[in-house]
PDB file of N, CA and C in Angstrom:
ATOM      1  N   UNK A   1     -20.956  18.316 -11.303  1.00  0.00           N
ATOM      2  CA  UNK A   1     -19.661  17.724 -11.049  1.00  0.00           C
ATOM      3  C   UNK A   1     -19.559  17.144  -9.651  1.00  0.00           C
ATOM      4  N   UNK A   2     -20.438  17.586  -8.936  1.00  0.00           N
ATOM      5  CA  UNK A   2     -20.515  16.965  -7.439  1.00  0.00           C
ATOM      6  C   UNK A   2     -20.545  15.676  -7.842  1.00  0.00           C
ATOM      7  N   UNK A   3     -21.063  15.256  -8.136  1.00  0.00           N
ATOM      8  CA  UNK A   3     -21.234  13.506  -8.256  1.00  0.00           C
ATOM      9  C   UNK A   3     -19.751  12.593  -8.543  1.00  0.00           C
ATOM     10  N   UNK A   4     -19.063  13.652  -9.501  1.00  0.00           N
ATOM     11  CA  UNK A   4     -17.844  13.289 -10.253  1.00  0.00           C
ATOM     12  C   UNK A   4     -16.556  13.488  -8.584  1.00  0.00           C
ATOM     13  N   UNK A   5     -17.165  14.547  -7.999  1.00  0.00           N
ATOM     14  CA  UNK A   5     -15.957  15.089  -7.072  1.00  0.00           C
ATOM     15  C   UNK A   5     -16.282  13.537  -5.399  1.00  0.00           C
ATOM     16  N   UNK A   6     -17.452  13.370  -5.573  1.00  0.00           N
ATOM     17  CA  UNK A   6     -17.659  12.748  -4.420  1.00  0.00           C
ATOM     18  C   UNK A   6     -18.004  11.073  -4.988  1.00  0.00           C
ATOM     19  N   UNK A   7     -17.770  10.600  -6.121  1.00  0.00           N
ATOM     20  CA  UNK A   7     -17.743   9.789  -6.778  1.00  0.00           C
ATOM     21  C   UNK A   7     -19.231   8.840  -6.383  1.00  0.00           C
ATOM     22  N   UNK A   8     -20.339   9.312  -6.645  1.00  0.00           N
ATOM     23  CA  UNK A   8     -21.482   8.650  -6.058  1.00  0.00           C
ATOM     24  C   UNK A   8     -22.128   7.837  -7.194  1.00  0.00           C
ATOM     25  N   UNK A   9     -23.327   6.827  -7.005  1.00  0.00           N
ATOM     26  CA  UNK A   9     -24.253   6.881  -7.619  1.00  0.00           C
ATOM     27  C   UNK A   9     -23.112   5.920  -9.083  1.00  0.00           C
ATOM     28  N   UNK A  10     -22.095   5.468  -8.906  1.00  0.00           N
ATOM     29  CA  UNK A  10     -21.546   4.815 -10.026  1.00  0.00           C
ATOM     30  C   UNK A  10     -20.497   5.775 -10.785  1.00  0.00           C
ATOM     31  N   UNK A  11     -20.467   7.344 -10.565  1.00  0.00           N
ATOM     32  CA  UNK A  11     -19.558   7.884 -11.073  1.00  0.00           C
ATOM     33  C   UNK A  11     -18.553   8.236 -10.928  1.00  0.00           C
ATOM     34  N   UNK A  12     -17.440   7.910 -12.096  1.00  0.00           N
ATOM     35  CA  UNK A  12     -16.118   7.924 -12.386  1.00  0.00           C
ATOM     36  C   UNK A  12     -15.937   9.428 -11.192  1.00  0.00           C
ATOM     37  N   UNK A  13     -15.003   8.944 -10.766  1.00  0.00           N
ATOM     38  CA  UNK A  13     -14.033   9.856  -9.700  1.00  0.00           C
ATOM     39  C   UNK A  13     -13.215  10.457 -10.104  1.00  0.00           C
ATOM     40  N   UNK A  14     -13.341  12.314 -10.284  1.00  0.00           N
ATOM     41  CA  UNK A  14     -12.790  13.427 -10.799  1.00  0.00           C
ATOM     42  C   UNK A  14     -11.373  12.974 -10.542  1.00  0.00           C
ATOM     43  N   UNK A  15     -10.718  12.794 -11.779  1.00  0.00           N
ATOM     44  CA  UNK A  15      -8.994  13.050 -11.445  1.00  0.00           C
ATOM     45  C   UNK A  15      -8.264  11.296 -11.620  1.00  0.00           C
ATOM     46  N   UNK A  16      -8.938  10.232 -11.622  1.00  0.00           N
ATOM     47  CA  UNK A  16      -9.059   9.092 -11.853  1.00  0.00           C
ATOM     48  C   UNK A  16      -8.637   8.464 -13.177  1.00  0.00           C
ATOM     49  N   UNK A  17      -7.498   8.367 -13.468  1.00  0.00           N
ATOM     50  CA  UNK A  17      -7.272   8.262 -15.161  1.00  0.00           C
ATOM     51  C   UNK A  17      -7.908   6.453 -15.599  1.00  0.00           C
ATOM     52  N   UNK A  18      -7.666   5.914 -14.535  1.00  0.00           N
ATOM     53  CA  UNK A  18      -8.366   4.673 -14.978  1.00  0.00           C
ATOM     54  C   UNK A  18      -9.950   4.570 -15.108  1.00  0.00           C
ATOM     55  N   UNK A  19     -10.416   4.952 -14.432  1.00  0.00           N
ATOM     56  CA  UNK A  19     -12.135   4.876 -14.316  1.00  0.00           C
ATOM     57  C   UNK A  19     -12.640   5.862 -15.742  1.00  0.00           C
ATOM     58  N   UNK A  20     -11.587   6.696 -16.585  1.00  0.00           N
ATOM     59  CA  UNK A  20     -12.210   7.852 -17.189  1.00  0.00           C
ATOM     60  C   UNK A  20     -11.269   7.176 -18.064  1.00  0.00           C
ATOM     61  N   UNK A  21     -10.559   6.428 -18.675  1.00  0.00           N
ATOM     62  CA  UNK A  21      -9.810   5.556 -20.126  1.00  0.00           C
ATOM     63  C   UNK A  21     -10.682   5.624 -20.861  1.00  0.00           C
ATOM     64  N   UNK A  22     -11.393   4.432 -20.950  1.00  0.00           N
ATOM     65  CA  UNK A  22     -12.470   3.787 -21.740  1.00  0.00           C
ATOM     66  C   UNK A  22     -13.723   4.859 -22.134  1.00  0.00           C
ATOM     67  N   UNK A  23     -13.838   5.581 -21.146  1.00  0.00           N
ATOM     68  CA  UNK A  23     -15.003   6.328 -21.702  1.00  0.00           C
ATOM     69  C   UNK A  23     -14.247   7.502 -22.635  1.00  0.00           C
ATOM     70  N   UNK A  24     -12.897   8.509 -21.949  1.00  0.00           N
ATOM     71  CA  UNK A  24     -12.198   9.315 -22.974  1.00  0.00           C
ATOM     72  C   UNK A  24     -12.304   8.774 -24.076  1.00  0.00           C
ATOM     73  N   UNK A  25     -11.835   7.214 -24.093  1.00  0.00           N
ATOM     74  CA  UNK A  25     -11.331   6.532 -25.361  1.00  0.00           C
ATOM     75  C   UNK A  25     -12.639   6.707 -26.948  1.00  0.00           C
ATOM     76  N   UNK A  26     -14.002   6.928 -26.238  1.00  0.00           N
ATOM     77  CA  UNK A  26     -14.726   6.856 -26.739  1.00  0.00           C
ATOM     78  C   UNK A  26     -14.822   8.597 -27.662  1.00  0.00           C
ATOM     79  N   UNK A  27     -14.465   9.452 -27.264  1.00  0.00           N
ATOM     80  CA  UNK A  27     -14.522  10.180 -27.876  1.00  0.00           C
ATOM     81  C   UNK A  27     -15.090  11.631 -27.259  1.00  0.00           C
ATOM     82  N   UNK A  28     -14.459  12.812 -27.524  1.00  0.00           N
ATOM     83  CA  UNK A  28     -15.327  13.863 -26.933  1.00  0.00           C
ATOM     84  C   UNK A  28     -16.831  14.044 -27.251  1.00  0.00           C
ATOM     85  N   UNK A  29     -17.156  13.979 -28.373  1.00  0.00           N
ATOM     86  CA  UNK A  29     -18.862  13.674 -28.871  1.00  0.00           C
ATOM     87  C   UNK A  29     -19.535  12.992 -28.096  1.00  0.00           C
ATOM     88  N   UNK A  30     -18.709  11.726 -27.750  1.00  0.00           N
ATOM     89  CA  UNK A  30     -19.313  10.822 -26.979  1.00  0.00           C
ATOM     90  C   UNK A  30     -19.770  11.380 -25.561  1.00  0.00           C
ATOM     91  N   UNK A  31     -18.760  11.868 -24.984  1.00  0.00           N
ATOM     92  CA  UNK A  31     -18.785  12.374 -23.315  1.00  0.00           C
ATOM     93  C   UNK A  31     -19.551  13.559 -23.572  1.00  0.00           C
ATOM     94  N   UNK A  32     -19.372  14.857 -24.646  1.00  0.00           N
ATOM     95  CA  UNK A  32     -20.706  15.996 -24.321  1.00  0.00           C
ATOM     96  C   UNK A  32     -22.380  14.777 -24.910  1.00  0.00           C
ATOM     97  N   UNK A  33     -22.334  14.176 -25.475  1.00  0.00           N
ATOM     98  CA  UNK A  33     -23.799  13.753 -25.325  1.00  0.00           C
ATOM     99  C   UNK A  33     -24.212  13.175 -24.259  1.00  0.00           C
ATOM    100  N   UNK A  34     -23.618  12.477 -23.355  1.00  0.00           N
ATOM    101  CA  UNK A  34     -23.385  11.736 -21.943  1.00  0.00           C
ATOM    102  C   UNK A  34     -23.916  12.434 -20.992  1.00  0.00           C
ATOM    103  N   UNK A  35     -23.279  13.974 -20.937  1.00  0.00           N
ATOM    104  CA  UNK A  35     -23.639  14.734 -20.015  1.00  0.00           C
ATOM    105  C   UNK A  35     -24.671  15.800 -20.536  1.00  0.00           C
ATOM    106  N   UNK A  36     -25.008  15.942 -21.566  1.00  0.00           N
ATOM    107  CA  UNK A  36     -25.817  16.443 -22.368  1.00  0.00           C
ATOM    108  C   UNK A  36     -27.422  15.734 -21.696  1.00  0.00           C
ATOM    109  N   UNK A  37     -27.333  14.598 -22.640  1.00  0.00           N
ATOM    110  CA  UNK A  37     -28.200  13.660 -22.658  1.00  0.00           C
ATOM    111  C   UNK A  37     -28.724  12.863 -21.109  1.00  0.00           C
ATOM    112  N   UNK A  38     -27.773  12.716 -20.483  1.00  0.00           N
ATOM    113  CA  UNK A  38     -28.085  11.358 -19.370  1.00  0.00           C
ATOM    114  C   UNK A  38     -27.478  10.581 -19.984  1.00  0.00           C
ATOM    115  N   UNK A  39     -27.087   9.526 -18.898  1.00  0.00           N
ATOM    116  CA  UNK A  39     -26.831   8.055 -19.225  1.00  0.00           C
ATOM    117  C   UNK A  39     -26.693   7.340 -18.501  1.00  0.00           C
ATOM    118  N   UNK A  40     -27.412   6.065 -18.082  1.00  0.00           N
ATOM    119  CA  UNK A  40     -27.712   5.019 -16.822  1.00  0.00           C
ATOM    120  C   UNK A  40     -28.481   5.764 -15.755  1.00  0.00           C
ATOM    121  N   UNK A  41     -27.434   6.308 -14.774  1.00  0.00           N
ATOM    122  CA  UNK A  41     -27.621   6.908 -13.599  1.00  0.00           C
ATOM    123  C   UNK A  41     -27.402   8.657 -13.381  1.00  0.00           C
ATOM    124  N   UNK A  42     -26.387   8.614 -14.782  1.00  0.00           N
ATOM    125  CA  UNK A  42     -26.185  10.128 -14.450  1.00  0.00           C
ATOM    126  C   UNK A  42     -27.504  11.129 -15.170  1.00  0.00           C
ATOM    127  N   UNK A  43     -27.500  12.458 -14.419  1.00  0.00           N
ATOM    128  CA  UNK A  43     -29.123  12.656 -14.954  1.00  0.00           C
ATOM    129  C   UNK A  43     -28.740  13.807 -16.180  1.00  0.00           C
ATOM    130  N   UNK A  44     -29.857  13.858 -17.144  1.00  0.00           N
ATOM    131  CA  UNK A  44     -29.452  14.961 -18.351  1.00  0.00           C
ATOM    132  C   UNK A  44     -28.920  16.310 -17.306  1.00  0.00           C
ATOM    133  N   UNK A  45     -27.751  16.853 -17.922  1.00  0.00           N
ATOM    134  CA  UNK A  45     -27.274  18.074 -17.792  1.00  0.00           C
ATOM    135  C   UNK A  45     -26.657  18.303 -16.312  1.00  0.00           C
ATOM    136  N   UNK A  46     -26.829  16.793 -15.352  1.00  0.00           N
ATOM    137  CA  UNK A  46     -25.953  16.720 -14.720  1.00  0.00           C
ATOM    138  C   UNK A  46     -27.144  17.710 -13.297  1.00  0.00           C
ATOM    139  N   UNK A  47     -27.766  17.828 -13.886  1.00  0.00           N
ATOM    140  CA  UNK A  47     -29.243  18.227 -12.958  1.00  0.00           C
ATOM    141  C   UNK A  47     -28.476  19.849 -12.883  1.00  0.00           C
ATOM    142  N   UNK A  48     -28.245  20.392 -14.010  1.00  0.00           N
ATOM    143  CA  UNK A  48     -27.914  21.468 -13.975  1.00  0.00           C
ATOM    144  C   UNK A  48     -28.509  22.024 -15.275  1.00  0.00           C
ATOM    145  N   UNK A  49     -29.911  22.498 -15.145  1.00  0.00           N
ATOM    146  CA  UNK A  49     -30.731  22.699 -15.975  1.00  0.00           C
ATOM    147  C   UNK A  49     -30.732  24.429 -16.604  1.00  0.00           C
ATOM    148  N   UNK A  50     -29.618  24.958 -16.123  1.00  0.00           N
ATOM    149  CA  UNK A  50     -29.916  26.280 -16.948  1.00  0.00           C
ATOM    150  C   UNK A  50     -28.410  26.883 -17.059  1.00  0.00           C
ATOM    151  N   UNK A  51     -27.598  25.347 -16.673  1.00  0.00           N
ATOM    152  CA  UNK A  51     -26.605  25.855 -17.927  1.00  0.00           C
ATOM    153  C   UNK A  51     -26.380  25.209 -19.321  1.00  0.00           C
ATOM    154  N   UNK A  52     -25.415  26.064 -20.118  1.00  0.00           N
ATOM    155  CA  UNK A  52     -25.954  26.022 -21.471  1.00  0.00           C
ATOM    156  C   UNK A  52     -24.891  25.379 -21.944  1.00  0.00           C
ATOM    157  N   UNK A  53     -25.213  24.793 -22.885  1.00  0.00           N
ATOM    158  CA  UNK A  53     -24.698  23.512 -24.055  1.00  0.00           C
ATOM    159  C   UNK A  53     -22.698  23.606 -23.483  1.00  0.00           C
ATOM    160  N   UNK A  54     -22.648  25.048 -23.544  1.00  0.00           N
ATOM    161  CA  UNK A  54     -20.919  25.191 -23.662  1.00  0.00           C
ATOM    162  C   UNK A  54     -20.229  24.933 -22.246  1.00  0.00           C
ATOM    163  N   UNK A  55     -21.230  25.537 -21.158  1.00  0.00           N
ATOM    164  CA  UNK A  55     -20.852  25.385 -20.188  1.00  0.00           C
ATOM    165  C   UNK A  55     -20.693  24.055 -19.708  1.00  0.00           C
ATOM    166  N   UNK A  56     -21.890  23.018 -20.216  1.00  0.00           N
ATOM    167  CA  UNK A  56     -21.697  21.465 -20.092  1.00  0.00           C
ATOM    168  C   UNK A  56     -20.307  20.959 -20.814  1.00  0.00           C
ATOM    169  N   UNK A  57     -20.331  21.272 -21.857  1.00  0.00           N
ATOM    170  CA  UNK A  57     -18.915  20.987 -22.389  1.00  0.00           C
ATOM    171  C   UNK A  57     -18.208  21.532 -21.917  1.00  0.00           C
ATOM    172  N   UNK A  58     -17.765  22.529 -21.005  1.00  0.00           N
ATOM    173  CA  UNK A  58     -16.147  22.701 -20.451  1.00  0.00           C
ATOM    174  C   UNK A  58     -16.383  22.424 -19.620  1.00  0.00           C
ATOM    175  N   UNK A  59     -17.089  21.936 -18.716  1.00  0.00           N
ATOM    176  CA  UNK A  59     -17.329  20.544 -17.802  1.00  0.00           C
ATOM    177  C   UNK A  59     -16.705  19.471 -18.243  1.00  0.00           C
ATOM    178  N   UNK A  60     -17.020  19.354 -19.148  1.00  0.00           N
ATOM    179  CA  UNK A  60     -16.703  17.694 -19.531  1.00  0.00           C
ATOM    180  C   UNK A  60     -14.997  17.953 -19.822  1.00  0.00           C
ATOM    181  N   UNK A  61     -14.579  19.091 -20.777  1.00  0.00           N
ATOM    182  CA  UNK A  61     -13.338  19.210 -20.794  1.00  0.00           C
ATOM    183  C   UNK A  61     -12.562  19.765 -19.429  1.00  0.00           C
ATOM    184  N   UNK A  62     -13.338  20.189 -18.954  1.00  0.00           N
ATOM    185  CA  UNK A  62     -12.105  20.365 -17.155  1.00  0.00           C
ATOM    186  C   UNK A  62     -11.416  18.659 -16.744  1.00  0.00           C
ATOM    187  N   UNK A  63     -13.121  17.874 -16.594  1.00  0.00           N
ATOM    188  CA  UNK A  63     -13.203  16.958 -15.878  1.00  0.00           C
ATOM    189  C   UNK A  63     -12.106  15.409 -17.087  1.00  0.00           C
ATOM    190  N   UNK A  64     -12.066  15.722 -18.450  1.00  0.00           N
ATOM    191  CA  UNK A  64     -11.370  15.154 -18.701  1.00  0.00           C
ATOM    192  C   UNK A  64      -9.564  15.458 -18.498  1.00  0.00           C
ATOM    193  N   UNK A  65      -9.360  16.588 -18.696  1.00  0.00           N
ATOM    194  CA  UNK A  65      -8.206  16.959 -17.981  1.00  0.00           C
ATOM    195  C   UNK A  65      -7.492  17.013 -16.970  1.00  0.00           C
ATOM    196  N   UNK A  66      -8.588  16.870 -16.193  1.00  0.00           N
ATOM    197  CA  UNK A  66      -7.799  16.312 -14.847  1.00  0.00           C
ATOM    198  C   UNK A  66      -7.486  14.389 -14.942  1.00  0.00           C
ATOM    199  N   UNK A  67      -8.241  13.787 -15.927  1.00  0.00           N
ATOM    200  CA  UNK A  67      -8.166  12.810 -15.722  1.00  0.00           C
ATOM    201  C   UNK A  67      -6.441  12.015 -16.938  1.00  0.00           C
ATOM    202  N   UNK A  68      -6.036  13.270 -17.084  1.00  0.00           N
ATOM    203  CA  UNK A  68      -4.652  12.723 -18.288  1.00  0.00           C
ATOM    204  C   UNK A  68      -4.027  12.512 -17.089  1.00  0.00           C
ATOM    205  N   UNK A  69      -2.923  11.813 -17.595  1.00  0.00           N
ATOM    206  CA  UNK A  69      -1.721  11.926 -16.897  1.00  0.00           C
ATOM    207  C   UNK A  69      -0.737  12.659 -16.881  1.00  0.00           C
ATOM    208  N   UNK A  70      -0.086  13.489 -15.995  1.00  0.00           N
ATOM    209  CA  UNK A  70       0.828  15.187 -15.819  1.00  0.00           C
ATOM    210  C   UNK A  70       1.811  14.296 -16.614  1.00  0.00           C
ATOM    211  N   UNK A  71       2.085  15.346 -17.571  1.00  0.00           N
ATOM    212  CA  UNK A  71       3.314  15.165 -18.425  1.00  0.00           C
ATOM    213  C   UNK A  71       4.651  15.950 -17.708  1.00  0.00           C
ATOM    214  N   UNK A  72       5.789  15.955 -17.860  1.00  0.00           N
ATOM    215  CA  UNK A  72       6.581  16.303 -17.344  1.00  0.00           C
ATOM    216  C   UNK A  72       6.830  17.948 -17.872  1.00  0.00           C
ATOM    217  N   UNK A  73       7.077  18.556 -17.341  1.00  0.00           N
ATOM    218  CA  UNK A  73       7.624  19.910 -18.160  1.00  0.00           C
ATOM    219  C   UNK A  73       9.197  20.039 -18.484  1.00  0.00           C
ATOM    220  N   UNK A  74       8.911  20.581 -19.800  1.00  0.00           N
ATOM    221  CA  UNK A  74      10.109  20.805 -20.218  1.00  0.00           C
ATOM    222  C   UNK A  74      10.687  22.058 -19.106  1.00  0.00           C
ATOM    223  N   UNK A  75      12.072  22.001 -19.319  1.00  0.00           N
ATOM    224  CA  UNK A  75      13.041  22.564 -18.909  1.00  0.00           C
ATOM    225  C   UNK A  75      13.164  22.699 -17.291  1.00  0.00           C
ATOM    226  N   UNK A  76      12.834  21.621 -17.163  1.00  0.00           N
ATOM    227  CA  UNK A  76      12.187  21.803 -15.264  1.00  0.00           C
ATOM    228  C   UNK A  76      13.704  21.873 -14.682  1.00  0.00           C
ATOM    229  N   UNK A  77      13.758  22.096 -13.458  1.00  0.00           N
ATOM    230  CA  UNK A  77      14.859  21.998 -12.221  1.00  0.00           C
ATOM    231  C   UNK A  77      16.328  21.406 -12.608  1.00  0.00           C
ATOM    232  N   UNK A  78      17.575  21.512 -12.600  1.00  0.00           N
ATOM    233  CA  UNK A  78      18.191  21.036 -13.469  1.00  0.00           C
ATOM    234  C   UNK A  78      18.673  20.139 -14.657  1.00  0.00           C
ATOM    235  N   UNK A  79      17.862  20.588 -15.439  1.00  0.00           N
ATOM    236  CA  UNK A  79      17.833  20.289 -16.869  1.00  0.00           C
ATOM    237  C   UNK A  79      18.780  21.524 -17.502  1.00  0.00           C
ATOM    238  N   UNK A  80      19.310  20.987 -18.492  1.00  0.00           N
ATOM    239  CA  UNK A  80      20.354  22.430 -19.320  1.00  0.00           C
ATOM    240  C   UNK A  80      19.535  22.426 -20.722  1.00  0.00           C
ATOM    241  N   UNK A  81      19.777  23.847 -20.327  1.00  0.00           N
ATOM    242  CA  UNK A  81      19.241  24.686 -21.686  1.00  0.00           C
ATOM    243  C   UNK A  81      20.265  24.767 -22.714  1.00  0.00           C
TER     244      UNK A  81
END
């Protein structure tokens, strides 16, 4: 995720909802094979070679979550119940 946090090397910048659209758009399958696999520049497994399949995927799901946009919460600061 270093790469993602310090945005190097071509990669989308942790927290960035525009740079991370098009690729979300593509699908979660899409993004764990991405980081699974490699792709262009980024290296298989994110050069994190002895963690395992799940741990890459809640990688990918942290790093897409930061990239939604904060929805508002219900019942916030004066709002009536």
């Amino acid at each position: 995720m270093a790469c993602h946090t310090l945005s190097v090397w071509g990669a989308p910048k942790l927290g960035d909802s525009e740079a991370w659209s098009g690729r979300i758009a593509k699908g979660k399958p899409a993004l764990y094979a991405s980081a699974l696999n490699g792709l262009d520049k980024m290296p298989v497994r994110g050069y994190c070679q002895f963690c395992t399949d799940i741990e890459i995927k809640k990688a990918v799901d942290y790093i897409v979550s930061k990239a939604q946009p904060r929805q508002k919460e219900r019942g916030s600061a004066g709002s009536e119940h």
